[in-house]
PDB file of N, CA and C in Angstrom:
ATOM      1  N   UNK A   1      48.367  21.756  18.496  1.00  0.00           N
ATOM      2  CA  UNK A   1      47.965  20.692  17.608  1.00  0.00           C
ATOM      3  C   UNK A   1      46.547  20.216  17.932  1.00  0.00           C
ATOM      4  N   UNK A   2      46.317  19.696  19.455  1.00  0.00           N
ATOM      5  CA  UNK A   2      44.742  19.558  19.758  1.00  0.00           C
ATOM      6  C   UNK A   2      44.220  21.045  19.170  1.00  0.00           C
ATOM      7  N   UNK A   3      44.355  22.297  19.370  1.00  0.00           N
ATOM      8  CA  UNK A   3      43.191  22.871  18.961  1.00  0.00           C
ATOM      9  C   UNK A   3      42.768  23.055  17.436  1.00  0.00           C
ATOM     10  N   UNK A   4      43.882  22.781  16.445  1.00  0.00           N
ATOM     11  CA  UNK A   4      43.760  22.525  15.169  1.00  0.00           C
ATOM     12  C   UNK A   4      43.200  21.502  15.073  1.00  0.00           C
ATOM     13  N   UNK A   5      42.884  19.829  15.526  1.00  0.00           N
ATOM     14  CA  UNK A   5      41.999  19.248  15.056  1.00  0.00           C
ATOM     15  C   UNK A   5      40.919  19.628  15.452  1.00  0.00           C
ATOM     16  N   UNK A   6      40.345  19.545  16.789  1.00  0.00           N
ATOM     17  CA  UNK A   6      39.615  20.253  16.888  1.00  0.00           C
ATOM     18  C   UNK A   6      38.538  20.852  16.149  1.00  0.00           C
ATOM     19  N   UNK A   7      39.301  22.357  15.586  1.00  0.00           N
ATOM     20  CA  UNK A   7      38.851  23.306  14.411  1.00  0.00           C
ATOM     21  C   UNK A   7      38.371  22.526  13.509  1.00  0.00           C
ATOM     22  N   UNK A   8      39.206  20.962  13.080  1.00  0.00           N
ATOM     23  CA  UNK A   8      39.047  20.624  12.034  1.00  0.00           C
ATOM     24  C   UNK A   8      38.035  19.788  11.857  1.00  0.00           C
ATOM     25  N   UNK A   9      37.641  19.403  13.168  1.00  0.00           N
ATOM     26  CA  UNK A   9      36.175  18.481  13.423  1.00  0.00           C
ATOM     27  C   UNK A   9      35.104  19.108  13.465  1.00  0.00           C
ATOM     28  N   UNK A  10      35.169  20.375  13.955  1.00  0.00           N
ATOM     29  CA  UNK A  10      33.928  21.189  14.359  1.00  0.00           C
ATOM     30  C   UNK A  10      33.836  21.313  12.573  1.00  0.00           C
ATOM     31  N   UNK A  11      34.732  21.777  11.716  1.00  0.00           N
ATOM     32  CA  UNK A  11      34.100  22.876  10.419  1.00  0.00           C
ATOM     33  C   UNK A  11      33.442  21.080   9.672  1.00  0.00           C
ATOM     34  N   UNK A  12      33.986  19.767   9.845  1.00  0.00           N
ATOM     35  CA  UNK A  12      33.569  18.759   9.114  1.00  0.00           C
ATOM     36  C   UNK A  12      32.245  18.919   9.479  1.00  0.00           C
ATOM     37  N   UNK A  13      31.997  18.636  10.525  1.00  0.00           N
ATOM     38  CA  UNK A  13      30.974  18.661  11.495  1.00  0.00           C
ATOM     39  C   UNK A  13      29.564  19.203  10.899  1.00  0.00           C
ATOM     40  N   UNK A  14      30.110  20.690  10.526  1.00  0.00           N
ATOM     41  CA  UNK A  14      29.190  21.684  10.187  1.00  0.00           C
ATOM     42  C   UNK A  14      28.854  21.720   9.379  1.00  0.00           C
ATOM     43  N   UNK A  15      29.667  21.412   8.063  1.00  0.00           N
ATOM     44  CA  UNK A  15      29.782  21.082   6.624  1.00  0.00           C
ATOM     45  C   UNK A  15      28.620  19.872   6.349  1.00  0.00           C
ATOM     46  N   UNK A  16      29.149  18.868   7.181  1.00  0.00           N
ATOM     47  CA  UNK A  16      27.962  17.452   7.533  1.00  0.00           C
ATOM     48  C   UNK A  16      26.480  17.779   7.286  1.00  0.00           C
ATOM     49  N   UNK A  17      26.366  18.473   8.678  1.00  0.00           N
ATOM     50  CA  UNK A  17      25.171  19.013   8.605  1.00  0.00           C
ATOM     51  C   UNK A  17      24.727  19.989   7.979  1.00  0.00           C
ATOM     52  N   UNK A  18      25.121  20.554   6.910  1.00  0.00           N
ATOM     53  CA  UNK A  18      24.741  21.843   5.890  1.00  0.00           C
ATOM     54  C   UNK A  18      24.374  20.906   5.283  1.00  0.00           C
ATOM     55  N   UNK A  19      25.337  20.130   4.205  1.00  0.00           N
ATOM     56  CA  UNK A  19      25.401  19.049   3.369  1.00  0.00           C
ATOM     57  C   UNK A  19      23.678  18.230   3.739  1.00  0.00           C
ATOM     58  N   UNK A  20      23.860  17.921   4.611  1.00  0.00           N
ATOM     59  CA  UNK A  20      22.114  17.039   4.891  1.00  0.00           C
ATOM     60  C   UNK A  20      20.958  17.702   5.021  1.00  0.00           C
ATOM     61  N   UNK A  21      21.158  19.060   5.833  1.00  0.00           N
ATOM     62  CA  UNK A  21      19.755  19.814   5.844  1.00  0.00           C
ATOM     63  C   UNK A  21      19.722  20.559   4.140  1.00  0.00           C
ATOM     64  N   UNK A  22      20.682  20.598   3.514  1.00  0.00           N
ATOM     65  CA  UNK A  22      20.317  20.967   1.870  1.00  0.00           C
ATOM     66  C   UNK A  22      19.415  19.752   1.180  1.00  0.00           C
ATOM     67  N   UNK A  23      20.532  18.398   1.080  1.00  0.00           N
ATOM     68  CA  UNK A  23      19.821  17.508   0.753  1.00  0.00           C
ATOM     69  C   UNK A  23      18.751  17.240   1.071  1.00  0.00           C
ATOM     70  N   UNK A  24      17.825  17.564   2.066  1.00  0.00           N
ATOM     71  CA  UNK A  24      16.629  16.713   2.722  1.00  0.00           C
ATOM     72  C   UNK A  24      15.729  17.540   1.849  1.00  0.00           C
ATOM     73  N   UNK A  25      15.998  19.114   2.177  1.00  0.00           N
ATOM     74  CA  UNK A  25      15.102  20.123   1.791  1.00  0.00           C
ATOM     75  C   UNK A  25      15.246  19.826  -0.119  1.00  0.00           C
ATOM     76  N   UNK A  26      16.155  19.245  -0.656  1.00  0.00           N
ATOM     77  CA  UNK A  26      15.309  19.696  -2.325  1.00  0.00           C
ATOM     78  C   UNK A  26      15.836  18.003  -2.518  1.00  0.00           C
ATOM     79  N   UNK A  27      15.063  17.214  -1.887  1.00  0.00           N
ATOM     80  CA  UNK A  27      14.672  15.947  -1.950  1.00  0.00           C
ATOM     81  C   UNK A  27      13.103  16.063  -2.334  1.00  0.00           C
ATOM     82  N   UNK A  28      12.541  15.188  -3.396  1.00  0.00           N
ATOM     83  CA  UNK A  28      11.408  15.073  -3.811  1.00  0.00           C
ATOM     84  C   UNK A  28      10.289  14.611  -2.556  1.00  0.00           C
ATOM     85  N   UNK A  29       9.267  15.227  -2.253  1.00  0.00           N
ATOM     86  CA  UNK A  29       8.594  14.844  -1.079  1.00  0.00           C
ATOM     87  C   UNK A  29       7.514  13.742  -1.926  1.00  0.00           C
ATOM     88  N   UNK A  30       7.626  12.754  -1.378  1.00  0.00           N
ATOM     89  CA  UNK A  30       6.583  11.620  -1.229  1.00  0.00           C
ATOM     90  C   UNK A  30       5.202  11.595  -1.148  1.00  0.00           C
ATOM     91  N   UNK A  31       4.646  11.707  -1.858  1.00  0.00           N
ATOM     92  CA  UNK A  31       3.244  11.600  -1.893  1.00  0.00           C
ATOM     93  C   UNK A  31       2.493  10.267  -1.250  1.00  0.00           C
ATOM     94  N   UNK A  32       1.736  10.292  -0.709  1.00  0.00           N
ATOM     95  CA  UNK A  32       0.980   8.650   0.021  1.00  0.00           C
ATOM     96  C   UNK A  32       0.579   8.293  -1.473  1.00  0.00           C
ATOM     97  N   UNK A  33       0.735   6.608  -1.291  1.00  0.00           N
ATOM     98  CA  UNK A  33       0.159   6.291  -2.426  1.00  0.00           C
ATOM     99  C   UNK A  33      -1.604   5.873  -2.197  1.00  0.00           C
ATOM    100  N   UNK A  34      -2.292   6.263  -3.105  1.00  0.00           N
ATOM    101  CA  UNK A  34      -3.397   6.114  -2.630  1.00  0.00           C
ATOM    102  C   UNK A  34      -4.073   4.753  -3.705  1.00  0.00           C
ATOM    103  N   UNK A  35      -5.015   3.936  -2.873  1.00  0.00           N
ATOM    104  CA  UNK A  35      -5.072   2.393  -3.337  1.00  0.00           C
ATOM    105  C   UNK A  35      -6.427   2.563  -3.619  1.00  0.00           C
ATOM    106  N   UNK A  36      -7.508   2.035  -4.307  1.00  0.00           N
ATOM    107  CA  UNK A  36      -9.091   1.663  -4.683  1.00  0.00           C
ATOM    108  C   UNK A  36      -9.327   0.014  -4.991  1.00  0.00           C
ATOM    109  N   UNK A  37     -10.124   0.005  -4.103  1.00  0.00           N
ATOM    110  CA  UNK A  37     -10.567  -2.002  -4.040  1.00  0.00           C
ATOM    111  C   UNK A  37     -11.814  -1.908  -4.363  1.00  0.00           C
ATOM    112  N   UNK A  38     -12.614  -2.890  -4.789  1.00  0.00           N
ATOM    113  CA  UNK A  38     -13.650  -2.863  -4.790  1.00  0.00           C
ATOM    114  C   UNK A  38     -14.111  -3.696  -3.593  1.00  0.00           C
ATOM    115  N   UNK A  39     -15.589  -3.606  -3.201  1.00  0.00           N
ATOM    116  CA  UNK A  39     -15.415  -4.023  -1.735  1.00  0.00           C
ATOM    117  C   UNK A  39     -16.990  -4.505  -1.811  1.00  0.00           C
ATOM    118  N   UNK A  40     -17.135  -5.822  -1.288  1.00  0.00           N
ATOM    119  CA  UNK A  40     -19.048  -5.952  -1.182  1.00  0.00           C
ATOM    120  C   UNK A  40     -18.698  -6.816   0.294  1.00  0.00           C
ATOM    121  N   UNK A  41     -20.205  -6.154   0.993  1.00  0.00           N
ATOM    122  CA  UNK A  41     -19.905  -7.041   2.006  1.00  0.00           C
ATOM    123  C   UNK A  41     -21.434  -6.475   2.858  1.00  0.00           C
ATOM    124  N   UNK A  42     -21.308  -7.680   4.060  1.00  0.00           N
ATOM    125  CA  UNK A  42     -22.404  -7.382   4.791  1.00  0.00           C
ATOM    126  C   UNK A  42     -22.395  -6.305   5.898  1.00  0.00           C
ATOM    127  N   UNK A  43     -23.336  -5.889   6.275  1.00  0.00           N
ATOM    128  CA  UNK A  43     -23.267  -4.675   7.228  1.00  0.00           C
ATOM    129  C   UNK A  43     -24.048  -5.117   8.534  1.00  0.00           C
ATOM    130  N   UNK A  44     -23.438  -4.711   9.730  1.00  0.00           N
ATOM    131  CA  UNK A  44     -23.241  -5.355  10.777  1.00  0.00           C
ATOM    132  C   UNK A  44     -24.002  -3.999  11.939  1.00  0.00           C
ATOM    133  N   UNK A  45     -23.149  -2.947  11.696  1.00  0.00           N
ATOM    134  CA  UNK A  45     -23.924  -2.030  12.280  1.00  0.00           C
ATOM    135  C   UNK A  45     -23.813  -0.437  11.372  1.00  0.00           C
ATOM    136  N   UNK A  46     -24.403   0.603  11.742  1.00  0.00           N
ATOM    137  CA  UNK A  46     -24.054   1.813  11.000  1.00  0.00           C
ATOM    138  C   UNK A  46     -24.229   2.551  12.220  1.00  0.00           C
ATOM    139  N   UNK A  47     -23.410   3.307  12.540  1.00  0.00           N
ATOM    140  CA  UNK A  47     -23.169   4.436  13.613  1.00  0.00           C
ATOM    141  C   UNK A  47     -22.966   6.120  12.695  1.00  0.00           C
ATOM    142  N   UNK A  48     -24.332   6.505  12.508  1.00  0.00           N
ATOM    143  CA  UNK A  48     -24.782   7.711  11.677  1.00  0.00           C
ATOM    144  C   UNK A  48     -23.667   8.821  12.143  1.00  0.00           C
ATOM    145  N   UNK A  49     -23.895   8.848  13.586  1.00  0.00           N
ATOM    146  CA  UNK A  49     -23.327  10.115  14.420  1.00  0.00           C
ATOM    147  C   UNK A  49     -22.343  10.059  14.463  1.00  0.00           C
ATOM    148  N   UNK A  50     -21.380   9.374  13.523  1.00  0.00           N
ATOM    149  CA  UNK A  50     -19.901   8.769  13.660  1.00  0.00           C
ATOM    150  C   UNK A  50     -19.451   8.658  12.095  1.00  0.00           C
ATOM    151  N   UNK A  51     -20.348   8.553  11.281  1.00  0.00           N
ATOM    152  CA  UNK A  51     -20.070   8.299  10.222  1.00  0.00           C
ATOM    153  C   UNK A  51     -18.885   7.287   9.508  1.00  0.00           C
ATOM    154  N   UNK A  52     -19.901   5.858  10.547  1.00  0.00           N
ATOM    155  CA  UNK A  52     -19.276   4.869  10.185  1.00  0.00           C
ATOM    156  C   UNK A  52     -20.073   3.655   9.971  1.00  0.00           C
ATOM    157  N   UNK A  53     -19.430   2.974   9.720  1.00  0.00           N
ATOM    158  CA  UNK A  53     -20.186   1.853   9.310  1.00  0.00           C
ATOM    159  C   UNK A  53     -19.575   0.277   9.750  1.00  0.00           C
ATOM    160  N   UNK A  54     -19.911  -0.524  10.203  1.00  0.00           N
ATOM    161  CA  UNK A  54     -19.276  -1.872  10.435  1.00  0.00           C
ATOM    162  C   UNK A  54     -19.814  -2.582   9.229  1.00  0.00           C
ATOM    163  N   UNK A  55     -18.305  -3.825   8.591  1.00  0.00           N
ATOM    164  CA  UNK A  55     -19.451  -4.206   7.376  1.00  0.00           C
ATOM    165  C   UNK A  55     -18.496  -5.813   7.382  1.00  0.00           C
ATOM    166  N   UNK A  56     -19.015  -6.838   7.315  1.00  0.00           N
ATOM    167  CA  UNK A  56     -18.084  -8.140   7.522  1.00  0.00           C
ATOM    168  C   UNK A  56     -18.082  -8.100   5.717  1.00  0.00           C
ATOM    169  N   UNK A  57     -16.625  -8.272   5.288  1.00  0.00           N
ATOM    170  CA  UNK A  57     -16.434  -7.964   3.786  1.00  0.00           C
ATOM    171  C   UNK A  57     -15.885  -9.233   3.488  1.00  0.00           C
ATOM    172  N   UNK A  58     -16.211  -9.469   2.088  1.00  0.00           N
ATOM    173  CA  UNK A  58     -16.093 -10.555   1.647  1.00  0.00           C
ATOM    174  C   UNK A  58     -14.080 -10.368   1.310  1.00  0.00           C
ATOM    175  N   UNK A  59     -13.931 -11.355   0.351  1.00  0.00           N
ATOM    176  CA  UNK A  59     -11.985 -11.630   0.464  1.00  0.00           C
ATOM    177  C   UNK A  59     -11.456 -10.552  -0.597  1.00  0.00           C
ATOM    178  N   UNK A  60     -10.546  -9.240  -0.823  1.00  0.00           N
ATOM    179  CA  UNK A  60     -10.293  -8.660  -1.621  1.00  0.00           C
ATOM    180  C   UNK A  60      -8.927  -9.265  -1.748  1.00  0.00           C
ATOM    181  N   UNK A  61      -9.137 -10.228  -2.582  1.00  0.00           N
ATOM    182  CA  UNK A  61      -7.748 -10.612  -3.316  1.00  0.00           C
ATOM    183  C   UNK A  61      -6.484 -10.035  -3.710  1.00  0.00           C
ATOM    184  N   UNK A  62      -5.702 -10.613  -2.716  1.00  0.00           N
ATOM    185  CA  UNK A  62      -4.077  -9.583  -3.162  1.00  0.00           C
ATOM    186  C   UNK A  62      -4.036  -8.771  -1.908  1.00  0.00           C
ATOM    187  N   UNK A  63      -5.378  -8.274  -1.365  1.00  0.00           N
ATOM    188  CA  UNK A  63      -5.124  -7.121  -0.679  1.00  0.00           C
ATOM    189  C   UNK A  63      -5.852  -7.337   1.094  1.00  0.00           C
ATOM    190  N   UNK A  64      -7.249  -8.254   1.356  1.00  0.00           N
ATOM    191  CA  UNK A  64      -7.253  -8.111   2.584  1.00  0.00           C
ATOM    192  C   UNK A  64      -8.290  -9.388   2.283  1.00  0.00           C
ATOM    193  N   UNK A  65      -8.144 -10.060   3.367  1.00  0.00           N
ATOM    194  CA  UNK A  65      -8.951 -11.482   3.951  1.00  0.00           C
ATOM    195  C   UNK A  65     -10.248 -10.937   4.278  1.00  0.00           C
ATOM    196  N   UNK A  66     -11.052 -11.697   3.895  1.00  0.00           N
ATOM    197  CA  UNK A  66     -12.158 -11.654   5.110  1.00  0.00           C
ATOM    198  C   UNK A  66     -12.242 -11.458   6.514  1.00  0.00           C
ATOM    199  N   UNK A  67     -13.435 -10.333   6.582  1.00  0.00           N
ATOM    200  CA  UNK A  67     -13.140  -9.793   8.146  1.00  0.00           C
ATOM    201  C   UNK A  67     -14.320  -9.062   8.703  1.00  0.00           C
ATOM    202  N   UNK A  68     -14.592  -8.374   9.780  1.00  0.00           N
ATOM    203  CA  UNK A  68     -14.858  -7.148  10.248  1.00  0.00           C
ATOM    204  C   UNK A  68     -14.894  -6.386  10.189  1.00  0.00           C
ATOM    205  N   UNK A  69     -14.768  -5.113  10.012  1.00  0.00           N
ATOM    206  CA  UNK A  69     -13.971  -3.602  10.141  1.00  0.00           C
ATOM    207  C   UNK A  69     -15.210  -2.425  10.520  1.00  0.00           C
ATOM    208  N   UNK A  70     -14.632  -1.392  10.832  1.00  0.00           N
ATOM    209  CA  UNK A  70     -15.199  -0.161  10.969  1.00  0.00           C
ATOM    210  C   UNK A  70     -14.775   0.809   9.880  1.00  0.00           C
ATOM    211  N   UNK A  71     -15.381   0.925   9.000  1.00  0.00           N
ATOM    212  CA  UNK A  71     -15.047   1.918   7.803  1.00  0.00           C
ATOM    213  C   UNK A  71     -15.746   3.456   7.869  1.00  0.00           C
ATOM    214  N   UNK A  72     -15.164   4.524   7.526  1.00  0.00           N
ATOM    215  CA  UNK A  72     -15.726   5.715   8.208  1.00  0.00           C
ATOM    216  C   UNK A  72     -16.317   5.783   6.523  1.00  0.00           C
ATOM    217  N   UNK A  73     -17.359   6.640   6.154  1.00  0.00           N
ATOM    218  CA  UNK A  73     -17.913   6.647   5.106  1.00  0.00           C
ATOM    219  C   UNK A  73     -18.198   8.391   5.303  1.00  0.00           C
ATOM    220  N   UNK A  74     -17.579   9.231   4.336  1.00  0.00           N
ATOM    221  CA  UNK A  74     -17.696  10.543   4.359  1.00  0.00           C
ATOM    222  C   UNK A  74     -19.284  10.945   3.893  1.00  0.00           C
ATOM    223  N   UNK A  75     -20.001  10.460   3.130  1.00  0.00           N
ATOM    224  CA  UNK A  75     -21.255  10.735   2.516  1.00  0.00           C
ATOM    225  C   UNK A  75     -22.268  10.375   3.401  1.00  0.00           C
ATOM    226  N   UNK A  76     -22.574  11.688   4.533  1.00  0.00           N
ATOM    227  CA  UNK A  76     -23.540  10.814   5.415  1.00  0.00           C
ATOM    228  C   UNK A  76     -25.121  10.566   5.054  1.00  0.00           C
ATOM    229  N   UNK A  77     -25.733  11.141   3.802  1.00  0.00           N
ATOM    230  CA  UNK A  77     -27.030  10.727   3.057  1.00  0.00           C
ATOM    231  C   UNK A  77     -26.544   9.201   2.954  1.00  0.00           C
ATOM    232  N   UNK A  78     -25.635   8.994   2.408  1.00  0.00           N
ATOM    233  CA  UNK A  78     -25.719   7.137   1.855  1.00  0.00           C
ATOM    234  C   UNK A  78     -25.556   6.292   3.214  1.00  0.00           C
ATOM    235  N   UNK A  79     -25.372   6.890   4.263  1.00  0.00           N
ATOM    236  CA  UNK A  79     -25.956   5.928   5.902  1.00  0.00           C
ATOM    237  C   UNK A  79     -26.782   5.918   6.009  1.00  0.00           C
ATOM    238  N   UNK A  80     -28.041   6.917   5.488  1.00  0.00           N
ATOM    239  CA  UNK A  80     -29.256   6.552   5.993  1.00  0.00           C
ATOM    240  C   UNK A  80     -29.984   6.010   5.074  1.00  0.00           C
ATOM    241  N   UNK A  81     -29.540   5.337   4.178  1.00  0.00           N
ATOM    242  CA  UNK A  81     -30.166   4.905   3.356  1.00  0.00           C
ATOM    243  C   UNK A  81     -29.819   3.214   3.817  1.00  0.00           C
ATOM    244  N   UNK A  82     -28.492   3.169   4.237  1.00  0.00           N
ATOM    245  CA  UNK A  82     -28.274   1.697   4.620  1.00  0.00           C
ATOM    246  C   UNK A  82     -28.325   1.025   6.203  1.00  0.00           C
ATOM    247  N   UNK A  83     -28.746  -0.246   6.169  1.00  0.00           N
ATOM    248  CA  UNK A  83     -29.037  -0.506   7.465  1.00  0.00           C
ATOM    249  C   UNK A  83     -28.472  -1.755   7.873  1.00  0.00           C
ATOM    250  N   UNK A  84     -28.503  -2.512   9.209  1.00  0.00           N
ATOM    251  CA  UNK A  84     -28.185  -3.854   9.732  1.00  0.00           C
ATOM    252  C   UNK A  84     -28.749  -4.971   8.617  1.00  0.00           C
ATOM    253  N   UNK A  85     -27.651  -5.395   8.055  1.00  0.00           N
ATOM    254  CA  UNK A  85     -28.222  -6.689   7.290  1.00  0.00           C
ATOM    255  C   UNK A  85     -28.323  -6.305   5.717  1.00  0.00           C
ATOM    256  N   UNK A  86     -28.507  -5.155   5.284  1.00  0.00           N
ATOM    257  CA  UNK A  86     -28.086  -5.241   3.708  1.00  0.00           C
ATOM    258  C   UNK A  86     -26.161  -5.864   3.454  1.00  0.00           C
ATOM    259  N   UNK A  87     -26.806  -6.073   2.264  1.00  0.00           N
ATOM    260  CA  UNK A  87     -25.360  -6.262   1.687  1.00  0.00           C
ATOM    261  C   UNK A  87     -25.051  -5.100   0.445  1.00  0.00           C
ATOM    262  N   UNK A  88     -24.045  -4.399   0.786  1.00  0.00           N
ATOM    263  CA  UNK A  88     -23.400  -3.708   0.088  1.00  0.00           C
ATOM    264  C   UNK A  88     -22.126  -3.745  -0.947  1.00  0.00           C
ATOM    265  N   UNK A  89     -22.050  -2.999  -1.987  1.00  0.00           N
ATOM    266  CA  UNK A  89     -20.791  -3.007  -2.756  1.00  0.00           C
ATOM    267  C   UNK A  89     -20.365  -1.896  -2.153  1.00  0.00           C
ATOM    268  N   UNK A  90     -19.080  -1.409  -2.806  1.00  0.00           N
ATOM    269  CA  UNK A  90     -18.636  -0.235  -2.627  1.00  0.00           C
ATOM    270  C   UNK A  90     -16.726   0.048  -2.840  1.00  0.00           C
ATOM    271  N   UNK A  91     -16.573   0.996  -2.629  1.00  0.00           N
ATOM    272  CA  UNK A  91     -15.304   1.357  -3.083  1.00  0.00           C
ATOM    273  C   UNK A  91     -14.599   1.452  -1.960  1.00  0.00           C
ATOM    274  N   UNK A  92     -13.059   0.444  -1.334  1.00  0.00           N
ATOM    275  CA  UNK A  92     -12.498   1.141  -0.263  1.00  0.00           C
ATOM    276  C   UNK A  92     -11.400   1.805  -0.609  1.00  0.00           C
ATOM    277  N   UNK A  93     -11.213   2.827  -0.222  1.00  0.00           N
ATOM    278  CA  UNK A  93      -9.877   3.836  -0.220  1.00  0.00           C
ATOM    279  C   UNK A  93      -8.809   4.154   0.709  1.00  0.00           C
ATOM    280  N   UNK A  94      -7.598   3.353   0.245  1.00  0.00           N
ATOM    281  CA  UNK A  94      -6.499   3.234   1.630  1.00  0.00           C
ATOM    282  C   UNK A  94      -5.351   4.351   1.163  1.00  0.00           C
ATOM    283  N   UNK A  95      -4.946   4.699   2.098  1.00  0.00           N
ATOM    284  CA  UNK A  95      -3.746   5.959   1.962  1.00  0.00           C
ATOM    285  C   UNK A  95      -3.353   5.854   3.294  1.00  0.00           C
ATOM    286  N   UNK A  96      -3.060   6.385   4.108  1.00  0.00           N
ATOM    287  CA  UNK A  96      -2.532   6.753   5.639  1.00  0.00           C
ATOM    288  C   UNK A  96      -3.625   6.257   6.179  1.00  0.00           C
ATOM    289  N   UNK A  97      -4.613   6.474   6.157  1.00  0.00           N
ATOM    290  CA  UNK A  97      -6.293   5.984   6.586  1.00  0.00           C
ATOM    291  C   UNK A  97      -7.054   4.966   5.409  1.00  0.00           C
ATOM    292  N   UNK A  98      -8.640   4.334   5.633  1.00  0.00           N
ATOM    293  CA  UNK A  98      -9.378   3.988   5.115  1.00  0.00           C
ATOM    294  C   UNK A  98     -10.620   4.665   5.286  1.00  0.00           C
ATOM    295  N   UNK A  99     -11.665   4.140   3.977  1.00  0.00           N
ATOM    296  CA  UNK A  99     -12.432   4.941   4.033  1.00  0.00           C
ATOM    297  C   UNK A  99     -13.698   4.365   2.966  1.00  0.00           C
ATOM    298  N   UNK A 100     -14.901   3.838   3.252  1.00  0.00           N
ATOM    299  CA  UNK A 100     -15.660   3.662   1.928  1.00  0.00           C
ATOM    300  C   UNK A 100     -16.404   4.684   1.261  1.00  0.00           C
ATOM    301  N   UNK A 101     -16.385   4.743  -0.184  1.00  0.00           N
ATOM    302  CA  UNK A 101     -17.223   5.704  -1.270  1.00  0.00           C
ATOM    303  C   UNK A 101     -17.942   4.902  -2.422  1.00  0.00           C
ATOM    304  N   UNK A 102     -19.059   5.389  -2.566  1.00  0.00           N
ATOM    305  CA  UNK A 102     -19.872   5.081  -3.771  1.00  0.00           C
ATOM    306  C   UNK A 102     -20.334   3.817  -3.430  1.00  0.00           C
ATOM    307  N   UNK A 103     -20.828   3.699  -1.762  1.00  0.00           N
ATOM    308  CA  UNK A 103     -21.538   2.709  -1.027  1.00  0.00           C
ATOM    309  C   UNK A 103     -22.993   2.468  -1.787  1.00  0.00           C
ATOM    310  N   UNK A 104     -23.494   1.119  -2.079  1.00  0.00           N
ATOM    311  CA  UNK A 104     -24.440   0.686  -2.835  1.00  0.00           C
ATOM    312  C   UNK A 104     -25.033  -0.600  -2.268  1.00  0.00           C
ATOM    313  N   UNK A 105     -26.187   0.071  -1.564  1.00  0.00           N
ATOM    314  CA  UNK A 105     -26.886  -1.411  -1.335  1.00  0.00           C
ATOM    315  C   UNK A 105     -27.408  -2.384  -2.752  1.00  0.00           C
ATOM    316  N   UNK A 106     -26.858  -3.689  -2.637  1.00  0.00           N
ATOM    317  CA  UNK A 106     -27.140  -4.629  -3.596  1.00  0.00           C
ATOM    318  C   UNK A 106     -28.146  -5.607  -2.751  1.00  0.00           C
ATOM    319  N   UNK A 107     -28.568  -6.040  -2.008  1.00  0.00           N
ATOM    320  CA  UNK A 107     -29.218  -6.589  -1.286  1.00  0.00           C
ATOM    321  C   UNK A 107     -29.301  -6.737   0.446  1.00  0.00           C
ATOM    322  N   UNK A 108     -30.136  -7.899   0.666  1.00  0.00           N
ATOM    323  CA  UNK A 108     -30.168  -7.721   2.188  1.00  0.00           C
ATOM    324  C   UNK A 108     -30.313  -9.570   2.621  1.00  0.00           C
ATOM    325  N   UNK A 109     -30.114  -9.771   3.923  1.00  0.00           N
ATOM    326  CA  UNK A 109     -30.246 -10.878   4.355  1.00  0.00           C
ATOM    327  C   UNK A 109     -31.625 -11.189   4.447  1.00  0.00           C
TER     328      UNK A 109
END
């Protein structure tokens, strides 16, 4: 009698786990959702060789307070165009990471 349940736990068992590694595999995979803010703010430092930028940003409503940050900026021509103390617009892009694009100096201090 023990080795019949037993049997009968191991095949649930197995069944279990068939049953879940099917389901997982033709489960729809999740895409990151990817977010666009508009973003103006002052610039604090630019680290070229890093392709980043520090920029104290004004309040993006709904989405982030006023602050600090280090934003990595993929377009490294538009770092050397910007420096300590302009003020910039620009686009931030959140997904798993952040990131600014279509950086635009609008003025300077």
């Amino acid at each position: 009698m023990r080795a019949k349940k037993f049997w009968l736990t191991l095949a649930s068992l197995v069944i279990a786990v068939g049953v879940a590694v099917v389901s997982y595999h033709w489960l729809p995979q999740v895409q990151p959702k990817i977010m666009r803010h508009s973003l103006t703010g002052y610039v604090l430092e630019v680290t070229p060789e890093m392709n980043r930028i520090t920029v104290r940003n004004e309040d993006i409503p709904g989405t982030m307070r006023s602050m600090v940050m280090d934003y990595r900026v993929n377009d490294s021509a538009t770092l050397a165009e910007i420096k300590p103390g302009d003020i910039i617009q620009a686009t931030i892009v959140m997904d798993d990471a952040y990131w600014l694009e279509d950086v635009k100096k609008i003025g300077n201090r």
